[in-house]
Protein backbone atom coordinates (compact mmCIF):
# COMPACT_ATOMS: atom_id res chain seq x y z
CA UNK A 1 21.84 3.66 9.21
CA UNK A 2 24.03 0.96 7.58
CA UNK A 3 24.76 0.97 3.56
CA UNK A 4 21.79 0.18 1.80
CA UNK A 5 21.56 -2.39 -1.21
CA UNK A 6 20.07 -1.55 -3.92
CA UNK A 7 16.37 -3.09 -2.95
CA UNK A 8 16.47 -1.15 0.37
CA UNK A 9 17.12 1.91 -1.82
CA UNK A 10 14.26 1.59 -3.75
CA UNK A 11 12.21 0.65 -0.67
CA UNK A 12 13.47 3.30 1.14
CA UNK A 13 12.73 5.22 -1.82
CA UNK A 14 9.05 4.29 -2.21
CA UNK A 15 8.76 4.40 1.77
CA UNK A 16 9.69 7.68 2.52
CA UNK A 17 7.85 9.55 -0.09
CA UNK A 18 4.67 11.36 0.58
CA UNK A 19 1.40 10.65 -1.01
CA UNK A 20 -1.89 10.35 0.36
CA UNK A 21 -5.38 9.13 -1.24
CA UNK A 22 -5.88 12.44 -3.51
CA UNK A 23 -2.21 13.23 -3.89
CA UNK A 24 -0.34 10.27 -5.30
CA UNK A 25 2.27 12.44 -7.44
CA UNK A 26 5.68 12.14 -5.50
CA UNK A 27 5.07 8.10 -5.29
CA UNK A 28 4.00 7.79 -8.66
CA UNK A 29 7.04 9.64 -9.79
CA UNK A 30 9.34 7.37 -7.64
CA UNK A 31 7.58 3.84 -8.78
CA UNK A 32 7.67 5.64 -12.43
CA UNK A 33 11.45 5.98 -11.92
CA UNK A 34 12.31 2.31 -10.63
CA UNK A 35 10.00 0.22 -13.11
CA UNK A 36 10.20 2.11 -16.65
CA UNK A 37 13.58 0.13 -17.37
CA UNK A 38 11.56 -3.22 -17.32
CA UNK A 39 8.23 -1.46 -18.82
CA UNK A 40 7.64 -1.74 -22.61
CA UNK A 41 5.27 1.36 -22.17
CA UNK A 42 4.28 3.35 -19.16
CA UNK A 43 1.62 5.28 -18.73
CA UNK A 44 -1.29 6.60 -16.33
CA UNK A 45 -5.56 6.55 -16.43
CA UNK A 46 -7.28 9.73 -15.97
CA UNK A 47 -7.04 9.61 -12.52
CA UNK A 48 -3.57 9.10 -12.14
CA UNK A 49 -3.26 5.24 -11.67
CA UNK A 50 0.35 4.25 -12.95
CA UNK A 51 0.58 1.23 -15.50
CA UNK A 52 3.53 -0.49 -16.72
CA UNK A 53 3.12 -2.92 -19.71
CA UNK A 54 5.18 -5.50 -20.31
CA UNK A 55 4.65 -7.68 -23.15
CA UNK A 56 5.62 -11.56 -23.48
CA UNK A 57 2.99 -13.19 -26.29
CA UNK A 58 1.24 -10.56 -28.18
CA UNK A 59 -1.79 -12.27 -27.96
CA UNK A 60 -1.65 -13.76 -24.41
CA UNK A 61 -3.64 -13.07 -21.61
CA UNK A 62 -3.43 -9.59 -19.56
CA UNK A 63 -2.33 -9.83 -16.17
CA UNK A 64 -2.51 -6.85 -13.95
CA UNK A 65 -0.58 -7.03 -10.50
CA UNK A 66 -1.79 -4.12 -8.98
CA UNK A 67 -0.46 -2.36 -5.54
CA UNK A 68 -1.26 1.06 -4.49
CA UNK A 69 0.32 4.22 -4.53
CA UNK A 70 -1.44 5.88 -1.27
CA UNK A 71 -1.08 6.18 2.09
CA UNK A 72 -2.88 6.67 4.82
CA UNK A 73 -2.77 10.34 6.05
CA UNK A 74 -4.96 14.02 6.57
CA UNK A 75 -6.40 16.89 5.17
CA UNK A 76 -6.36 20.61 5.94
CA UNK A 77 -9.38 21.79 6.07
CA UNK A 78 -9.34 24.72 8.46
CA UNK A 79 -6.65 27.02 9.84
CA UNK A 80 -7.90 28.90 13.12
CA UNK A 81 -7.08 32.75 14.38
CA UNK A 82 -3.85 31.32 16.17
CA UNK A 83 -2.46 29.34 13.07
CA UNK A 84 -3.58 26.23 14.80
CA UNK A 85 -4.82 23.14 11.92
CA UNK A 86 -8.19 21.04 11.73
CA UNK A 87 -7.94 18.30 9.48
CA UNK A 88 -9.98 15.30 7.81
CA UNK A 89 -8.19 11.91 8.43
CA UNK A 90 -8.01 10.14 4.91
CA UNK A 91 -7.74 6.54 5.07
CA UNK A 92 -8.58 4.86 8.20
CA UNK A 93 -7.04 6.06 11.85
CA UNK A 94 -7.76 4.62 15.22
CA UNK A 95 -7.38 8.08 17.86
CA UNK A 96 -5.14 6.48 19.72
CA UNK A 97 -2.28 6.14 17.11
CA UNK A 98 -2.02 9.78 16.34
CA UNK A 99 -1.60 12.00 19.47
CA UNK A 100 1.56 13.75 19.40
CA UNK A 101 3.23 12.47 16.55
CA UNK A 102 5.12 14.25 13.85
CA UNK A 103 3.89 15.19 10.65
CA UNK A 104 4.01 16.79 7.11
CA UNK A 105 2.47 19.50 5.09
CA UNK A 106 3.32 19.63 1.76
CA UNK A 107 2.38 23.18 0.13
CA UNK A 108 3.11 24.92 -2.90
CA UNK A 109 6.36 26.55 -1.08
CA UNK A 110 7.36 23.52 -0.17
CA UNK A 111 6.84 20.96 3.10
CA UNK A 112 5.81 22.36 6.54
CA UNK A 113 6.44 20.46 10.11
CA UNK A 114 4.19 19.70 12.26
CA UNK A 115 3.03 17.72 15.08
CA UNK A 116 -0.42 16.72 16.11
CA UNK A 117 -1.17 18.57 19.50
CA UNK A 118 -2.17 17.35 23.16
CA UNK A 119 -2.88 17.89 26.69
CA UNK A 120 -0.28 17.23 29.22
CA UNK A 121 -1.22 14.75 31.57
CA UNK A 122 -0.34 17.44 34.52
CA UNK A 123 -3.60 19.10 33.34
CA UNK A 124 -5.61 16.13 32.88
CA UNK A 125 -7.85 14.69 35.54
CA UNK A 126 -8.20 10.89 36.15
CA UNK A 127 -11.21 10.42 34.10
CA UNK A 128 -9.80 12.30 31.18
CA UNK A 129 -6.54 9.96 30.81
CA UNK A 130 -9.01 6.86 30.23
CA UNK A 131 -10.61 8.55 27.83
CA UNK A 132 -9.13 8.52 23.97
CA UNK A 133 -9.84 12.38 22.30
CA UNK A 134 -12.14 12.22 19.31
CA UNK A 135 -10.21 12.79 16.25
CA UNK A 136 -12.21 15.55 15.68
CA UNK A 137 -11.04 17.08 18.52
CA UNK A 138 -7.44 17.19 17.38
CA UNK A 139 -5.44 19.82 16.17
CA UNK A 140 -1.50 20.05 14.43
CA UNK A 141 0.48 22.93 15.72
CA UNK A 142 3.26 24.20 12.93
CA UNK A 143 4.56 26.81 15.40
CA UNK A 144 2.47 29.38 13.15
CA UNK A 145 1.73 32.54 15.33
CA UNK A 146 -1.68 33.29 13.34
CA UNK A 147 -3.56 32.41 10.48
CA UNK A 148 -1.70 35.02 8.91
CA UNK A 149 1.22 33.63 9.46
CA UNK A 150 0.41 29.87 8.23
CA UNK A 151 -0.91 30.87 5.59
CA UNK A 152 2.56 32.76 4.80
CA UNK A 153 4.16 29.66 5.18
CA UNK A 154 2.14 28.25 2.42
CA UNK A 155 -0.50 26.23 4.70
CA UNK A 156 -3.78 26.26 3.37
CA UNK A 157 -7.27 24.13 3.46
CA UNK A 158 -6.58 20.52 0.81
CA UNK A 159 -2.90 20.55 1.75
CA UNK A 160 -1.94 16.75 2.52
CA UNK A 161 -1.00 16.03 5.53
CA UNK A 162 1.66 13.20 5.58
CA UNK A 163 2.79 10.98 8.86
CA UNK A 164 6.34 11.66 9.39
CA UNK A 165 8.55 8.77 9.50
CA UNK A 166 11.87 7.32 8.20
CA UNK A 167 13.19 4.01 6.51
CA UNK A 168 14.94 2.06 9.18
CA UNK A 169 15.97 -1.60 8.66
CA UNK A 170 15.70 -2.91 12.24
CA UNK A 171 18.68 -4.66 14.42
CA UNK A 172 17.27 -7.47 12.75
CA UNK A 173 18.59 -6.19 9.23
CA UNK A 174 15.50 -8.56 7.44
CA UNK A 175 12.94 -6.30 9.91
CA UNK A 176 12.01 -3.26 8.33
CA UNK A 177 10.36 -0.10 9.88
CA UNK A 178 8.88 2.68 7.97
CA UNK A 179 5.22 4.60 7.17
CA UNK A 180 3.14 4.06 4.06
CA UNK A 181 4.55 0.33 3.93
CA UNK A 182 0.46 0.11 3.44
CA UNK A 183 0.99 -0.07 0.23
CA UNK A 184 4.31 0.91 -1.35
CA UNK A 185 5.35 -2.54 -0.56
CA UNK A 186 2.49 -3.68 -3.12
CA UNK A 187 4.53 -0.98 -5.45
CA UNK A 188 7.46 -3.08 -5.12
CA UNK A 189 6.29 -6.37 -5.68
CA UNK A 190 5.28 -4.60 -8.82
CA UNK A 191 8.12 -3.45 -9.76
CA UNK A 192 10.40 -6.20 -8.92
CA UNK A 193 8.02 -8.60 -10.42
CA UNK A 194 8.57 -6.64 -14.31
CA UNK A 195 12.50 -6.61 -13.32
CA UNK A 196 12.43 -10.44 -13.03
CA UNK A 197 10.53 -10.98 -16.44
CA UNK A 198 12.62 -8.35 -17.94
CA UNK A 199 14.68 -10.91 -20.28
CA UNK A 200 12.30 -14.04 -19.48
CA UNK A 201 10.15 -15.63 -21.59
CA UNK A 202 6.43 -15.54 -20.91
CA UNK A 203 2.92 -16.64 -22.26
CA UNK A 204 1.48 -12.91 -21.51
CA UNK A 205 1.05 -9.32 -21.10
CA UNK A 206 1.51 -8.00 -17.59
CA UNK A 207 0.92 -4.93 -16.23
CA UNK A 208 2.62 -3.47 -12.89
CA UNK A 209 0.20 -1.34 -11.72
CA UNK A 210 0.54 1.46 -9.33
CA UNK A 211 -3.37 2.54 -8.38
CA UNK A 212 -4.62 5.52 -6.48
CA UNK A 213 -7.30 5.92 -4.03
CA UNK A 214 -7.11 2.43 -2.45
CA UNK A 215 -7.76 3.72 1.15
CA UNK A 216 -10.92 5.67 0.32
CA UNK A 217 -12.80 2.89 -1.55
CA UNK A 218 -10.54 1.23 -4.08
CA UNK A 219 -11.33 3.78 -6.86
CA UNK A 220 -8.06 3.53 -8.64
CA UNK A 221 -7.81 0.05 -9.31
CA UNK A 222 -11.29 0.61 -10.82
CA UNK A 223 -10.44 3.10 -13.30
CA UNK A 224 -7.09 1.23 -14.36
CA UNK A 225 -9.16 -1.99 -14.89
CA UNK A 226 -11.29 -1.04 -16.94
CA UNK A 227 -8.58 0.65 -18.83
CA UNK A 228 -6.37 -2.69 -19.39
CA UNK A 229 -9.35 -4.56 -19.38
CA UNK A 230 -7.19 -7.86 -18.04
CA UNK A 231 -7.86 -11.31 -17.64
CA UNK A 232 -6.28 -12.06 -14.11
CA UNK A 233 -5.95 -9.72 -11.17
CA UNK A 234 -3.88 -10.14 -8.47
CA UNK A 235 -3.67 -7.08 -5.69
CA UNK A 236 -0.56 -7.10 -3.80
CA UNK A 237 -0.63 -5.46 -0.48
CA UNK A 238 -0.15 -5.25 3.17
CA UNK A 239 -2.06 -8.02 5.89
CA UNK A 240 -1.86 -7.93 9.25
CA UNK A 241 0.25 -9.50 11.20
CA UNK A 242 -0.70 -11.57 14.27
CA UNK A 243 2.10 -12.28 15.92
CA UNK A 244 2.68 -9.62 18.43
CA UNK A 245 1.37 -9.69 22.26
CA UNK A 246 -2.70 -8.78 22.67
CA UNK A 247 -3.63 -10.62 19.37
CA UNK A 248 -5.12 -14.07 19.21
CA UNK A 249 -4.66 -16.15 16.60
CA UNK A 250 -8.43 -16.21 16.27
CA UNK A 251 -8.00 -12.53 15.28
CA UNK A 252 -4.89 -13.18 13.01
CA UNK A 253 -2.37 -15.94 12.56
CA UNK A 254 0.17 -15.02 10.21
CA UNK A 255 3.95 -13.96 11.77
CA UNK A 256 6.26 -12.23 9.76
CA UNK A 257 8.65 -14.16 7.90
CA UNK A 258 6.63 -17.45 7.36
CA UNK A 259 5.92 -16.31 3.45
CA UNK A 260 3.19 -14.09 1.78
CA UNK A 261 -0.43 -14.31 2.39
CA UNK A 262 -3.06 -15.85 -0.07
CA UNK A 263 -6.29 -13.81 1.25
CA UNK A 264 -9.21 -16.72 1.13
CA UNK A 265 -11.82 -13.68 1.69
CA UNK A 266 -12.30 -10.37 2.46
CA UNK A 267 -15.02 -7.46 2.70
CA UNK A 268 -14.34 -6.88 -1.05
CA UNK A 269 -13.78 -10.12 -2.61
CA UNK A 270 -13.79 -13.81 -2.01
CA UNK A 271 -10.89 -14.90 -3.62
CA UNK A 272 -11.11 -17.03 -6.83
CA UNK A 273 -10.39 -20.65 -6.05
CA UNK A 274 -8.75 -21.79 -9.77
CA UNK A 275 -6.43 -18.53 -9.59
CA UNK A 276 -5.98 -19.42 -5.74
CA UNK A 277 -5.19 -23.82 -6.41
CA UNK A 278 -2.77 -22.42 -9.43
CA UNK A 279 -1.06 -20.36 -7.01
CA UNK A 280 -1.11 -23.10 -3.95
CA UNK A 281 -0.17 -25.60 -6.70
CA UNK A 282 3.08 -23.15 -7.81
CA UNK A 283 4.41 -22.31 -4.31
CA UNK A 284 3.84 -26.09 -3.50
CA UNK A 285 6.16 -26.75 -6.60
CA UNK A 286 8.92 -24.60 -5.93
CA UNK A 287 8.80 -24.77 -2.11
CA UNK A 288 8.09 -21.23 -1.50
CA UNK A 289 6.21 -20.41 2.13
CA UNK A 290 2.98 -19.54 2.40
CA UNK A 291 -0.10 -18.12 4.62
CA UNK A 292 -3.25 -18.45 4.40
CA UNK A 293 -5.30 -15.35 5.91
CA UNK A 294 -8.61 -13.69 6.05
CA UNK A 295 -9.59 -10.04 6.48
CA UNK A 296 -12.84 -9.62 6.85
CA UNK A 297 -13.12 -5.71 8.13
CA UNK A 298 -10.91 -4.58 5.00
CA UNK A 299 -10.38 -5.11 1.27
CA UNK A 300 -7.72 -4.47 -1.21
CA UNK A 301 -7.31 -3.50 -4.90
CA UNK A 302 -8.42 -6.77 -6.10
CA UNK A 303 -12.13 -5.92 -4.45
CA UNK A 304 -12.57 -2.99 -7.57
CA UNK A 305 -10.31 -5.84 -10.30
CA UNK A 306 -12.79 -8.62 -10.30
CA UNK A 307 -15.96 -6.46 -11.03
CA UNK A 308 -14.09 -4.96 -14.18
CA UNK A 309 -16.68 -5.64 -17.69
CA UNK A 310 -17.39 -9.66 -17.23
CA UNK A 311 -15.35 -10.41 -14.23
CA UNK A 312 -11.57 -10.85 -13.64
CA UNK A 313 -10.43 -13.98 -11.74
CA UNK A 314 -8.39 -12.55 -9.25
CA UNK A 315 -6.30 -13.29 -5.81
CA UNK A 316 -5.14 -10.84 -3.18
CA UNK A 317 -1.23 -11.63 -2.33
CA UNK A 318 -0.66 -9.50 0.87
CA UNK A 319 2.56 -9.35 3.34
CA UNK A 320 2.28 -9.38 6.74
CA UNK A 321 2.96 -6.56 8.34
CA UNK A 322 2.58 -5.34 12.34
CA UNK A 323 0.89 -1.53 13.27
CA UNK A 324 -0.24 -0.49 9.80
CA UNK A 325 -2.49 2.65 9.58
CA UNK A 326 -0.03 4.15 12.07
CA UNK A 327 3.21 6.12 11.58
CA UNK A 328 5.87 3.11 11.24
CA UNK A 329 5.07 -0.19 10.81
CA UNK A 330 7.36 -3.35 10.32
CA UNK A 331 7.77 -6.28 7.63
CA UNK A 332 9.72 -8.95 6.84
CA UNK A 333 12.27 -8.42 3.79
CA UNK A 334 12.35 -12.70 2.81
CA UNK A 335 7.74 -12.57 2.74
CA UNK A 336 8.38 -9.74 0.19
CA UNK A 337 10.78 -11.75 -2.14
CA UNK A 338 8.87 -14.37 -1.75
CA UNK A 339 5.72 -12.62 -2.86
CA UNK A 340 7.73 -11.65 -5.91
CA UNK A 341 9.17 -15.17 -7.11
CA UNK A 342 5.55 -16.49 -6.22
CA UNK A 343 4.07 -14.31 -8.29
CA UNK A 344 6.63 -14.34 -11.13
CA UNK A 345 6.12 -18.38 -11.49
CA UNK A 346 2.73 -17.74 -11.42
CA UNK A 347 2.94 -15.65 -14.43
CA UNK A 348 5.10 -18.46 -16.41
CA UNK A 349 2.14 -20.69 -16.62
CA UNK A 350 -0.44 -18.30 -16.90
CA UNK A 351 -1.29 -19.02 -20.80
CA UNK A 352 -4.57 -18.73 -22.94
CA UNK A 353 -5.28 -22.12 -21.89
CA UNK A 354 -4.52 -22.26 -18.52
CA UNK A 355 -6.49 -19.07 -18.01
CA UNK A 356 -9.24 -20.15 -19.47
CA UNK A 357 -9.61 -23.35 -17.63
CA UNK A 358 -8.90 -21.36 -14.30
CA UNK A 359 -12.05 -19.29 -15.06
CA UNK A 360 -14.24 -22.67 -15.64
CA UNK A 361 -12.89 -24.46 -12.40
């Protein structure tokens, strides 16, 4: 791998720790690390969201940019009389994603290898290799002898079960490809969004945000909303991607590298249309590229945001990004900073007054 800068650091950073829905801790700890130098206070919820204030007017409005800490990923819940693992998938997995591929177990003694088992296609007969194997028919095999014997090594049922993967920047040094960019790249935009405000003037408070539970129904960003109680939302996350071969662009549009999605609508949340025009009107003004995209089989942080006490006027800002809710996926490094300096002008104008008229529009 070539010398990384210092935003591939952090990425890489964010990237390659592990931290499903449930066990957030080692992300947390890494986003903690990168933002508390632009943070006037940080702190967590009683679930374990991470917030980072930053303060501009005393009295201005709140604005929470929120992206999540977890990752798709498993659960042990059973070891069998050979050492061999059953697991619960946590977070959304198609079957045919998962055969065969590496993986981690983080225990109390530390992280255990593994890699999710199957057949040989010697064995198989021709019916059998159409057919995908039901998850719950898989297994991971840590080279454990017995149950004895995993259980020495520290393995036991609730252990998280992380996809194994590594940071790469691609030949293409603005491609990146690594796991869990679902939704540490949200973490980022967080972070880099308080580093650009650190010694700028602005009409607000804004909190970078760092939920938990996203993949298994948005619960963090619920708790950490109604614990900053803020005025404007905006969840930053992955989208997906349409420009590889087998997708139509009545499926998905949006390529990598032609700017951050605005989501219009979603399962959770149709997006608010003064936040969205202020946004439009911003990106328009400082001739920053932009998608429009819709998603409507998933939903993001700002789904639990705009249902906090009266209602939060909030937009989802995602990046596109090919083969999420897999072990590697790939993004563009100019729709990231893009997202950020989008964001970060949106904040500028984002005063008492403005806000208010955004909620009457």
């Amino acid at each position: 791998m070539t010398k990384l800068d210092a935003t591939l650091t952090m990425l890489k950073d964010l990237t390659d720790a592990k931290a499903i829905s449930g066990n957030e801790k080692e992300a947390r700890d890494v986003m903690e690390g990168y933002i508390k130098d632009y943070a006037d206070e940080v702190y967590t919820d009683n679930l374990g969201s991470l917030i980072a204030k930053k303060t501009g007017k005393q009295d201005g409005p709140k604005v929470m940019v929120a992206g999540h800490l977890d990752e798709v990923g498993f659960m042990v819940t059973r070891i069998d009389d050979k050492g061999f693992l059953y697991f619960q998938t946590i977070g959304g997995w198609w079957s045919q994603v998962m055969l065969a591929q590496r993986v981690t177990i983080v225990t109390d003694k530390g992280d255990v290898t593994g890699v999710i088992g199957s057949k040989p296609p010697h064995i198989l007969s021709p019916e059998a290799r159409k057919k995908p194997v039901d998850i719950k028919d898989m297994f991971i095999d840590i080279g454990a002898s017995s149950k004895e014997e995993a259980l020495e090594f520290g393995v036991k049922p609730g252990n998280s079960v992380v996809p194994y993967f590594e940071f790469t920047p691609l030949k293409n040094e603005k491609m990146l490809l690594a796991k869990a960019w679902d939704n540490r790249i949200g973490c980022a935009i967080a972070i880099e969004v308080l580093k650009q405000l650190k010694d700028v003037e602005h009409p607000n408070i804004v909190y970078g945000v760092g939920t938990i539970q996203e993949e298994v129904g948005l619960r963090g960003a619920r708790t950490s909303a109604q614990l900053i109680q803020p005025d404007i939302g905006f969840g930053v996350d992955v989208g997906i991607a349409g420009d590889t071969p087998g997708i139509t662009e009545q499926e998905a549009d949006s390529k990598l590298g032609d700017g951050p999605q605005l989501i219009l609508y979603d399962a959770s949340m149709i997006s608010h249309k003064g936040v969205r025009d202020l946004v439009v009107q911003t990106a328009e003004e400082h001739q920053i590229p932009f998608q429009y995209s819709t998603v409507p089989g998933g939903g993001t942080d700002s789904g639990s945001i705009h249902l906090t006490a009266n209602g939060v006027p909030s937009l989802s800002i995602t990046i596109a990004t090919r083969y999420i809710h897999s072990h590697a996926a790939i993004l563009h490094r100019d729709d990231f900073e893009n997202a950020v300096k989008l964001i970060v002008e949106t904040i500028k104008k984002l005063d008492r007054e403005t806000v208010q008229q955004l909620i009457l529009a």
